[in-house]
Protein backbone atom coordinates (compact mmCIF):
# COMPACT_ATOMS: atom_id res chain seq x y z
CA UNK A 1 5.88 -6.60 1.54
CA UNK A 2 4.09 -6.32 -2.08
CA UNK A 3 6.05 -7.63 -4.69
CA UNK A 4 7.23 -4.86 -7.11
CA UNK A 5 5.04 -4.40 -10.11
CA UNK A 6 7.34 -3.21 -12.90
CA UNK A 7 6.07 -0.57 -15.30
CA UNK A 8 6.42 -2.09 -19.08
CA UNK A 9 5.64 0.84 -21.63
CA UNK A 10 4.18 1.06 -24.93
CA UNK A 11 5.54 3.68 -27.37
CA UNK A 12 2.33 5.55 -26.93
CA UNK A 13 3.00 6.33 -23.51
CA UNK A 14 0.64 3.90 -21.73
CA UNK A 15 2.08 1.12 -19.38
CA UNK A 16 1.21 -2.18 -17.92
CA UNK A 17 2.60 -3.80 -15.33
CA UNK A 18 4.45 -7.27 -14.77
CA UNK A 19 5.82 -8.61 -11.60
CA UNK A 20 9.91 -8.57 -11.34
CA UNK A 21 9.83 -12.09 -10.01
CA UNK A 22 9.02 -13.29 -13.72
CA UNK A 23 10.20 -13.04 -16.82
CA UNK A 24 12.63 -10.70 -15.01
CA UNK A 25 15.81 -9.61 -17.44
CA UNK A 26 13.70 -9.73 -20.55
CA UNK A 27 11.24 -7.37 -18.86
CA UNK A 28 13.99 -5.42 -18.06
CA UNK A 29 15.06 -4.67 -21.85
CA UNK A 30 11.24 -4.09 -22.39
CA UNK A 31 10.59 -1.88 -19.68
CA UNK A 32 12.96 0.60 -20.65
CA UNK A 33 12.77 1.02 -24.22
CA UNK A 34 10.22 3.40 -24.30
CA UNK A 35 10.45 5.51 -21.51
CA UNK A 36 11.90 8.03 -23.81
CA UNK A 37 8.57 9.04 -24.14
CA UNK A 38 6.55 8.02 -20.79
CA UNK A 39 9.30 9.93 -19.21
CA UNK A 40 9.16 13.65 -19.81
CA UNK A 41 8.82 13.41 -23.44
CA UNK A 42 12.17 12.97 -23.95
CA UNK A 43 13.19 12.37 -28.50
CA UNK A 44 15.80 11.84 -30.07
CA UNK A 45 17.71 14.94 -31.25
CA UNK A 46 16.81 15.87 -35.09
CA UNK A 47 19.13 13.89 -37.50
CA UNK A 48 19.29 17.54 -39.70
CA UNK A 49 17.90 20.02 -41.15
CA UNK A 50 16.14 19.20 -44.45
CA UNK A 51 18.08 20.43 -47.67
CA UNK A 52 16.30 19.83 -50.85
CA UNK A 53 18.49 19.75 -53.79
CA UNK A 54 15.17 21.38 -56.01
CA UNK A 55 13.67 24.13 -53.50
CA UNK A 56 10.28 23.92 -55.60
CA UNK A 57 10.05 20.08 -54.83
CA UNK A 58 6.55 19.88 -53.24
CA UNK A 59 7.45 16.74 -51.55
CA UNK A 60 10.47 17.70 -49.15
CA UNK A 61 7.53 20.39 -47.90
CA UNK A 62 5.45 16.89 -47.05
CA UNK A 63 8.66 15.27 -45.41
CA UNK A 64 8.67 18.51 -43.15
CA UNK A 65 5.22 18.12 -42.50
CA UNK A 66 5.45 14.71 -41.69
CA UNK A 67 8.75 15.48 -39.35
CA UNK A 68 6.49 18.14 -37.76
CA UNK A 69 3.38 15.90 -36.93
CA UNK A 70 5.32 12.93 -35.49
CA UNK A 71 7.33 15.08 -33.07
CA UNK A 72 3.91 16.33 -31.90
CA UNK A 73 2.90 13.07 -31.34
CA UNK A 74 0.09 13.29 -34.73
CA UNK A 75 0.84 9.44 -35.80
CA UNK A 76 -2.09 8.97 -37.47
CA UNK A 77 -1.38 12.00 -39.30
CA UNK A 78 1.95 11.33 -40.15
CA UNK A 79 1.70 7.60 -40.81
CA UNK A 80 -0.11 8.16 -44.42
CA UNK A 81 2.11 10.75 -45.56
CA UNK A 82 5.26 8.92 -45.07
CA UNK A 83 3.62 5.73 -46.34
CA UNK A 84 2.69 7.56 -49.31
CA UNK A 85 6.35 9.23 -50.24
CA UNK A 86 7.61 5.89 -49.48
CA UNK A 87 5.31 4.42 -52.16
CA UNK A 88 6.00 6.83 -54.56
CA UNK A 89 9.68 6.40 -54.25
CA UNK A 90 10.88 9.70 -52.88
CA UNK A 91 14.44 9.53 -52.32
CA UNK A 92 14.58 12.02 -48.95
CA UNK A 93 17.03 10.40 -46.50
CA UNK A 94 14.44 11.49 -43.74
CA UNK A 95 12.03 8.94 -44.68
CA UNK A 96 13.14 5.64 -43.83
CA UNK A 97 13.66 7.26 -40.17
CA UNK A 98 10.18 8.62 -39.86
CA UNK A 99 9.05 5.22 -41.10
CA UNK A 100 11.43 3.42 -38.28
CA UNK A 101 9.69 5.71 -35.57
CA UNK A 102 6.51 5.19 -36.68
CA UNK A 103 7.08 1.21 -36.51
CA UNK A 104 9.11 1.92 -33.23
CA UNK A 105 5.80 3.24 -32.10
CA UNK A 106 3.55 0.68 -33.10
CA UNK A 107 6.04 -2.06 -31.58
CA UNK A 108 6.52 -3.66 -34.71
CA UNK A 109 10.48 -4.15 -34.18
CA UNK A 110 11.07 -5.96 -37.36
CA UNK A 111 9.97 -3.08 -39.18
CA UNK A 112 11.85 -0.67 -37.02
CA UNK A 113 15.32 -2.33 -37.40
CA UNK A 114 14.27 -3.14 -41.27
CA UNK A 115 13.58 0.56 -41.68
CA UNK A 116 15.99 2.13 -39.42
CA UNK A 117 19.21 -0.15 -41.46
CA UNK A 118 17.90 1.86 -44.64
CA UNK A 119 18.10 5.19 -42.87
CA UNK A 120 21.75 4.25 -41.84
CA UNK A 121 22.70 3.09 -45.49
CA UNK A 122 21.19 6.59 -46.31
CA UNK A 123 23.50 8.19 -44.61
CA UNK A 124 26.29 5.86 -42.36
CA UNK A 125 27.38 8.88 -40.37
CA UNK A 126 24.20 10.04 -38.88
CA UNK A 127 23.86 8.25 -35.22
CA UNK A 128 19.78 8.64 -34.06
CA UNK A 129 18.62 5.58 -36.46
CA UNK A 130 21.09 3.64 -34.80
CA UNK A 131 19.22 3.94 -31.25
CA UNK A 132 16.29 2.95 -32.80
CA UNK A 133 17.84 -0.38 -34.31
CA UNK A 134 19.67 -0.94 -31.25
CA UNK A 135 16.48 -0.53 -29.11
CA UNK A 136 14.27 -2.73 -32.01
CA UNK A 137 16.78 -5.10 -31.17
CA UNK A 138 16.78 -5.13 -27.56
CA UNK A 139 12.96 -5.37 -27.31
CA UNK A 140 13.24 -8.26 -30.03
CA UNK A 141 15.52 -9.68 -27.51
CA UNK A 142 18.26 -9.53 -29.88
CA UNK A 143 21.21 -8.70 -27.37
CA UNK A 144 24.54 -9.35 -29.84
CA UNK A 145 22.49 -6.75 -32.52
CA UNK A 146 21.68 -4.51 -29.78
CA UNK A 147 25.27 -4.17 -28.28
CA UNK A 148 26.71 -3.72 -31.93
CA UNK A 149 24.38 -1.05 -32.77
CA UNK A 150 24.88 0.49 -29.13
CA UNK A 151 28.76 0.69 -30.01
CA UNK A 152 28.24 2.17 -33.13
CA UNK A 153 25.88 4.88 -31.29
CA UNK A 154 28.79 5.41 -28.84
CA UNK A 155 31.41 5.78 -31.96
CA UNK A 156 29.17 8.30 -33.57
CA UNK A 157 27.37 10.30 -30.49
CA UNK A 158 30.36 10.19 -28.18
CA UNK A 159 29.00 12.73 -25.89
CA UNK A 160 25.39 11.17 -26.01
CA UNK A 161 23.89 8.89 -22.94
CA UNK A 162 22.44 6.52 -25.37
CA UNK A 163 25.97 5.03 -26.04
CA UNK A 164 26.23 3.86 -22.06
CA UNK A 165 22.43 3.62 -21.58
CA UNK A 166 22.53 0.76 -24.47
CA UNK A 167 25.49 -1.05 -23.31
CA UNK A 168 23.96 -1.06 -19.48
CA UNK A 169 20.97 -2.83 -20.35
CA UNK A 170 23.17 -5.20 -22.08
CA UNK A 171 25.44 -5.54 -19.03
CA UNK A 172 21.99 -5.90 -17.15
CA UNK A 173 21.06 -8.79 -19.63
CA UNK A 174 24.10 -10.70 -18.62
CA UNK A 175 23.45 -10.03 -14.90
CA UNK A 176 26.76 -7.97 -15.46
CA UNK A 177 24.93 -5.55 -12.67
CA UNK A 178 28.03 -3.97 -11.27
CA UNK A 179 28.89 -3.16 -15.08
CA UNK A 180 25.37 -1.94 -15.60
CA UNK A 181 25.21 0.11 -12.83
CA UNK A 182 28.24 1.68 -14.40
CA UNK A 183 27.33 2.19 -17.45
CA UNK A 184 23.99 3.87 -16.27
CA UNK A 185 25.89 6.07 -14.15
CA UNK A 186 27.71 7.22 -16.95
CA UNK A 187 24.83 7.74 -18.93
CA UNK A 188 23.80 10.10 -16.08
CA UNK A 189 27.17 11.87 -15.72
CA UNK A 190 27.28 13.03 -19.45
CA UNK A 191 22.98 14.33 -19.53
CA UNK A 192 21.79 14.30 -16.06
CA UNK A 193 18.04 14.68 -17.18
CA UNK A 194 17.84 11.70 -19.36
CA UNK A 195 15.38 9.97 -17.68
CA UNK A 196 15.64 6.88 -19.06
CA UNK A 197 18.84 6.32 -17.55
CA UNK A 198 17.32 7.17 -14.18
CA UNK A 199 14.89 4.46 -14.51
CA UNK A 200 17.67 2.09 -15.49
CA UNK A 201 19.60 2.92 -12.52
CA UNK A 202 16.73 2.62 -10.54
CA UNK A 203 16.50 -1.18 -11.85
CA UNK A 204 19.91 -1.96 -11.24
CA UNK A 205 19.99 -0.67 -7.58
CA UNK A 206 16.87 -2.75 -6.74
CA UNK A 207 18.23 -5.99 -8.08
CA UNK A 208 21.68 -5.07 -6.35
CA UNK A 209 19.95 -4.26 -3.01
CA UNK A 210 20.90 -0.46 -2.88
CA UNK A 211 17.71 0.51 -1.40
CA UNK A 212 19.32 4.22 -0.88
CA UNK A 213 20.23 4.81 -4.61
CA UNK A 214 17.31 3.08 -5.73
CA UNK A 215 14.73 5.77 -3.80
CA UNK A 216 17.16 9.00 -5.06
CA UNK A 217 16.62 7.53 -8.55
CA UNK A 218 13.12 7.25 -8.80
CA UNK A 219 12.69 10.52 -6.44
CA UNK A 220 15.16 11.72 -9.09
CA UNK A 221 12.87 10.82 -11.96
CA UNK A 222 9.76 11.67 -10.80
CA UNK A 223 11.10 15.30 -11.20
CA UNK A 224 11.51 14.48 -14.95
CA UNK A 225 8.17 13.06 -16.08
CA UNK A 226 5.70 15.24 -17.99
CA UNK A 227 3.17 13.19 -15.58
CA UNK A 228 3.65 11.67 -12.12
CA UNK A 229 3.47 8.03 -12.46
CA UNK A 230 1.99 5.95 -9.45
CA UNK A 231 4.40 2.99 -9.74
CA UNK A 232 7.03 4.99 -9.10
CA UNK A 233 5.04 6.24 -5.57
CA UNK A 234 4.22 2.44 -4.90
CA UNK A 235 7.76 1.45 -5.31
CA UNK A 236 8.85 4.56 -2.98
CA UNK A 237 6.10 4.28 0.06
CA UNK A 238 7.53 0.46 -0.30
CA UNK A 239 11.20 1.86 -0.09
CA UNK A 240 9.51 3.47 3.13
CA UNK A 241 8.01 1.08 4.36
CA UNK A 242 10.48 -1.25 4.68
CA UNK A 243 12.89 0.97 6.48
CA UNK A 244 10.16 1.77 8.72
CA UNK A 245 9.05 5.39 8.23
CA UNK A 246 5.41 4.59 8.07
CA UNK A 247 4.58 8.31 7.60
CA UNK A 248 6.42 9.00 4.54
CA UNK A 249 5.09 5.66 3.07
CA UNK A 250 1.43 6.57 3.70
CA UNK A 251 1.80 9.76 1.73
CA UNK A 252 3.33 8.03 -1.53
CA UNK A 253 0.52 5.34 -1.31
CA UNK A 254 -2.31 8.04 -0.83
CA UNK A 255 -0.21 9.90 -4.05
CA UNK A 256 -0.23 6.51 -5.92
CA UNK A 257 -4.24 5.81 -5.35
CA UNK A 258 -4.47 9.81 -6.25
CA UNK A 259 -3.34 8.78 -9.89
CA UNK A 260 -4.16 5.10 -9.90
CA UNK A 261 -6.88 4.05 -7.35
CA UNK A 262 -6.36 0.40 -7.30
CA UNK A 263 -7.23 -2.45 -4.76
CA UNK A 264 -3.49 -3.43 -3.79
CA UNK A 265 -2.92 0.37 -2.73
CA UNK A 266 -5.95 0.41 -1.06
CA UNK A 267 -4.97 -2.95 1.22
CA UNK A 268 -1.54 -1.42 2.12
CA UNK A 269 -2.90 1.99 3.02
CA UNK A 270 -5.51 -0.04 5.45
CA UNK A 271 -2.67 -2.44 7.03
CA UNK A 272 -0.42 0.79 7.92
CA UNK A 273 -3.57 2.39 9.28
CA UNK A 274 -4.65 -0.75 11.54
CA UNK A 275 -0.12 -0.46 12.59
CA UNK A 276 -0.21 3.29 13.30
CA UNK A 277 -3.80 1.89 15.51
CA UNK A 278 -6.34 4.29 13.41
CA UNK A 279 -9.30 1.66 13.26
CA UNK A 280 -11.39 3.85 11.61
CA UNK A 281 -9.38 4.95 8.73
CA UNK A 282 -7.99 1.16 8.29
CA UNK A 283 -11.48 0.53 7.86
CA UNK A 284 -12.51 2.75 5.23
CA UNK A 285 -9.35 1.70 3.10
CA UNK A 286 -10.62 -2.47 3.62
CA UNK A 287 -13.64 -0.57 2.16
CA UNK A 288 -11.85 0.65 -0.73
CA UNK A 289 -10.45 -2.51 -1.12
CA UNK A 290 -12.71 -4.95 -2.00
């Protein structure tokens, strides 16, 4: 059977992929971070609403704007304006956050967890630049930062499924799986659409060998995402495949070379073909193939 090819994202939404038997719990930490945006689109809740102690001030308008373009995915429209106030000194508490996003997004994770500690000194109470750190951290691979932020997310967002989320992948990191697993689910009991957390899960069944929660948690997220992702059909026609329903497994591979036509797809599709004894059709997929 094909070895898994993990899905590692990119704050932009684009993926790559990297094989699980490599490099495996520190693509784990990476291959999560940023589904909050490959996955439905999910952000982080608004830290407030803007208050400008001088209603005239021409530059808490900019902040706005700035707010308004990043949340509609405009970085190279927000970038320069935040860069700008920055530069100029503007004291809004907004800005070091919009400046952690924007590094979050361009993987720089220095400058995220740089940027995001100033938009916690702005204002210690406020929980969402605390995520960021903690997930600048765990992509730096800096696990002891990463839990300590996570528990300070889960002090101040009690009711969030960050808190959990953070502390699974952590678990997960110190092949704590039964505590990850956990965690995760508790992630999912307090916002059952937070798709991250369904990915996660997904993870932690595969490594534990719970092939039936593993295929209900990427069905599960499939449901979530703004766009169907073929890994996630690979992985499931694989799920299929291996407990023999060669049917099933033939539809998510035709759905995975649908999105992503790709030669590995195309030499699984032709082996179940030559199984189920349809010659011709195993043919034209060893076609497709080379």
């Amino acid at each position: 059977m094909p070895v898994w090819q993990a899905r590692r994202w990119r704050p932009d939404g684009c993926a790559y992929e990297a094989d699980m038997r490599s490099g495996g719990w520190a693509l784990l930490v990476i291959a999560g971070l940023c589904l909050a945006s490959c996955a439905g689109e999910q952000r982080l809740a608004r830290p407030w609403t803007a208050k400008p102690a001088v209603a005239e001030d021409p530059a808490v308008a900019r902040v706005d704007e700035a707010r308004r373009l990043l949340d509609a995915g405009l970085v190279d429209q927000a970038q320069p304006i935040v860069e700008e106030l920055l530069a100029a000194g503007h004291p809004h508490p907004l800005l070091p956050y919009l400046r952690a996003q924007l590094a979050e997004r361009a993987q720089d994770w220095d400058g995220c967890m740089h940027w995001a500690r100033r938009a916690v000194a702005a204002n210690p109470a406020w929980g969402e630049p605390r995520v960021l750190l903690a997930r600048a951290c765990l992509a730096a691979g800096r696990i002891g930062d990463a839990d300590a932020a996570f528990a300070d997310v889960e002090r101040l967002l009690p009711d969030s499924p960050w808190g959990p989320y953070g502390r699974a992948w952590v678990a997960a990191q110190r092949l704590e799986l039964a505590r990850a697993g956990e965690l995760a689910d508790e992630a999912l009991r307090r916002d059952p659409g937070h798709a991250p957390s369904w990915q996660l899960r997904a993870q932690v069944a595969k490594l534990r060998g719970e092939t039936a929660r593993e295929e209900q948690c990427w069905q599960r997220l499939l449901t979530l995402l703004a766009e169907p992702d073929p890994a996630i059909f690979v992985r499931l026609a694989e799920l299929a495949e291996g407990a023999g329903r060669r049917a099933e497994a033939r539809r998510a591979y035709e759905r995975a070379w649908e999105l992503r036509p790709a030669r590995d797809i195309a030499r699984r599709l032709a082996e179940l073909a030559h199984l189920e004894g349809d010659e011709a059709q195993a043919a034209r997929w060893r076609e497709r193939a080379r």
